[in-house]
Protein backbone atom coordinates (compact mmCIF):
# COMPACT_ATOMS: atom_id res chain seq x y z
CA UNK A 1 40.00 -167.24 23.26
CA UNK A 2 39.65 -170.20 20.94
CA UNK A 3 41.93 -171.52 18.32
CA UNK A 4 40.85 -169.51 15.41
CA UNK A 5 40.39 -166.54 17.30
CA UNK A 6 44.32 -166.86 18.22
CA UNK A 7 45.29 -167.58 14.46
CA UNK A 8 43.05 -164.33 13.68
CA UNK A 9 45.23 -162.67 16.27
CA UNK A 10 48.31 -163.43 15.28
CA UNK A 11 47.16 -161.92 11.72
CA UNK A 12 46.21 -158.70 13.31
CA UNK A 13 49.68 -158.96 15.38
CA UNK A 14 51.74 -158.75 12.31
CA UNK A 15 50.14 -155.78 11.05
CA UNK A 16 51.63 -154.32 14.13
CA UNK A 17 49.10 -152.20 16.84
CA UNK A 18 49.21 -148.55 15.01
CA UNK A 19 48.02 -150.52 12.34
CA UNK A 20 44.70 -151.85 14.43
CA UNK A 21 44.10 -148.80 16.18
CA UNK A 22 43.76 -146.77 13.12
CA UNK A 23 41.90 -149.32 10.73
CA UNK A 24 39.80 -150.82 13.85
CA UNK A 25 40.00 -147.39 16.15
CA UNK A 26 39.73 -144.73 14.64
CA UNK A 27 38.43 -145.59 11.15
CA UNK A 28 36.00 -148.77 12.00
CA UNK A 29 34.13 -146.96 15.91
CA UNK A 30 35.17 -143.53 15.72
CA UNK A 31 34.28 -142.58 11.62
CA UNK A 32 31.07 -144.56 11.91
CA UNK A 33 30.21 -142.85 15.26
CA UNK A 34 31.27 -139.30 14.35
CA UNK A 35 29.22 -139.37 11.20
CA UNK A 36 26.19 -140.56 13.53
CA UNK A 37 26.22 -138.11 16.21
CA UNK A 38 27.73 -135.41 14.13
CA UNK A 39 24.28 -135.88 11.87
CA UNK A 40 22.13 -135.84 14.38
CA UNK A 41 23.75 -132.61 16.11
CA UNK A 42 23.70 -130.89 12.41
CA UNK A 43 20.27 -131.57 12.18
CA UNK A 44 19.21 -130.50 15.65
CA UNK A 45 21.45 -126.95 15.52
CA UNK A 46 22.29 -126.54 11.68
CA UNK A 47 23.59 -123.02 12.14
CA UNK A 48 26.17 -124.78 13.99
CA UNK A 49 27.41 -126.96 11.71
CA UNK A 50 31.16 -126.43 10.59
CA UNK A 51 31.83 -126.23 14.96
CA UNK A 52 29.92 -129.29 15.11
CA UNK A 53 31.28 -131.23 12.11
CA UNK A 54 35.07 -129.60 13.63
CA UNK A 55 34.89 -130.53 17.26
CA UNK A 56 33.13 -133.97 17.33
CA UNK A 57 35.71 -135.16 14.32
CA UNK A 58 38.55 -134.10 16.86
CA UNK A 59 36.42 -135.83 19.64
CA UNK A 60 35.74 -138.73 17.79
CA UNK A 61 39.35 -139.30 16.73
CA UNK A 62 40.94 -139.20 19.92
CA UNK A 63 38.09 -141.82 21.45
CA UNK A 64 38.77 -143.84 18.19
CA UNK A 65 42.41 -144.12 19.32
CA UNK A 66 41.48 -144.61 23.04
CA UNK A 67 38.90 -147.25 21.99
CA UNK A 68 41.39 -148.86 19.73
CA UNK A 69 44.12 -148.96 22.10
CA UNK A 70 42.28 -150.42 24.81
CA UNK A 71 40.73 -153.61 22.62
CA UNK A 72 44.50 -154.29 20.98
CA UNK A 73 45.63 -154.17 24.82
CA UNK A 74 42.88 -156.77 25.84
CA UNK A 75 43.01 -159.23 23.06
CA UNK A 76 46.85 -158.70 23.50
CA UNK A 77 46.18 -159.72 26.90
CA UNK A 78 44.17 -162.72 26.26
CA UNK A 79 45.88 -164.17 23.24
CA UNK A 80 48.95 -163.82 25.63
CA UNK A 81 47.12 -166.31 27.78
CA UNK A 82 45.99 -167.84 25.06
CA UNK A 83 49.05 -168.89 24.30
CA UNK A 84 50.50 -169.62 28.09
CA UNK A 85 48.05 -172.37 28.53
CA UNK A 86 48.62 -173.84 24.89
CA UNK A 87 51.88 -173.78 23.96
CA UNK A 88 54.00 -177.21 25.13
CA UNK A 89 56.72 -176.11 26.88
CA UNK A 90 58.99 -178.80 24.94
CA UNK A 91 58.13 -176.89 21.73
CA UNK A 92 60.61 -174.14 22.94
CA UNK A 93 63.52 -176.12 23.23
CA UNK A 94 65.86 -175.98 20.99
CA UNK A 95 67.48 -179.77 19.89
């Protein structure tokens, strides 16, 4: 992780991680990806569309969240030692 990336980081950190998940998660992988392979499945079996458009929105969701979860955990991780290897140990003390 580089500088900027950490200062982007500690922006996203402030929102709080419900916050990422959702916008990043859910809304940014799992809308985009629903729409495509719910399209394509509508198209290939249309007189299946409302089970379709039902399930893989459920389906999608849930990865969304999983997907979400798991990049806020890793960038958590890395801006953690980020931040480990950075951070003077002087800067803590308190004078």
């Amino acid at each position: 992780m580089k500088a900027k990336d950490a200062a982007q980081w500690a922006e996203n950190r402030r929102a709080g991680p419900w916050r990422f998940i959702w916008n990043k998660g859910v809304l940014g992988w799992g809308l985009l990806l629903w729409g495509s392979f719910a399209g394509i499945l509508t198209l290939s079996r249309p007189e299946h569309y409302v089970v379709i458009l039902i399930s893989s929105a459920l389906a999608w969701f849930l990865l969304g969240v999983f997907w979400g979860s798991g990049v806020w955990l890793l960038t958590e991780w890395e801006y953690r030692r980020y931040k480990s290897k950075n951070t003077d140990p002087d800067d803590n003390l308190a004078i």
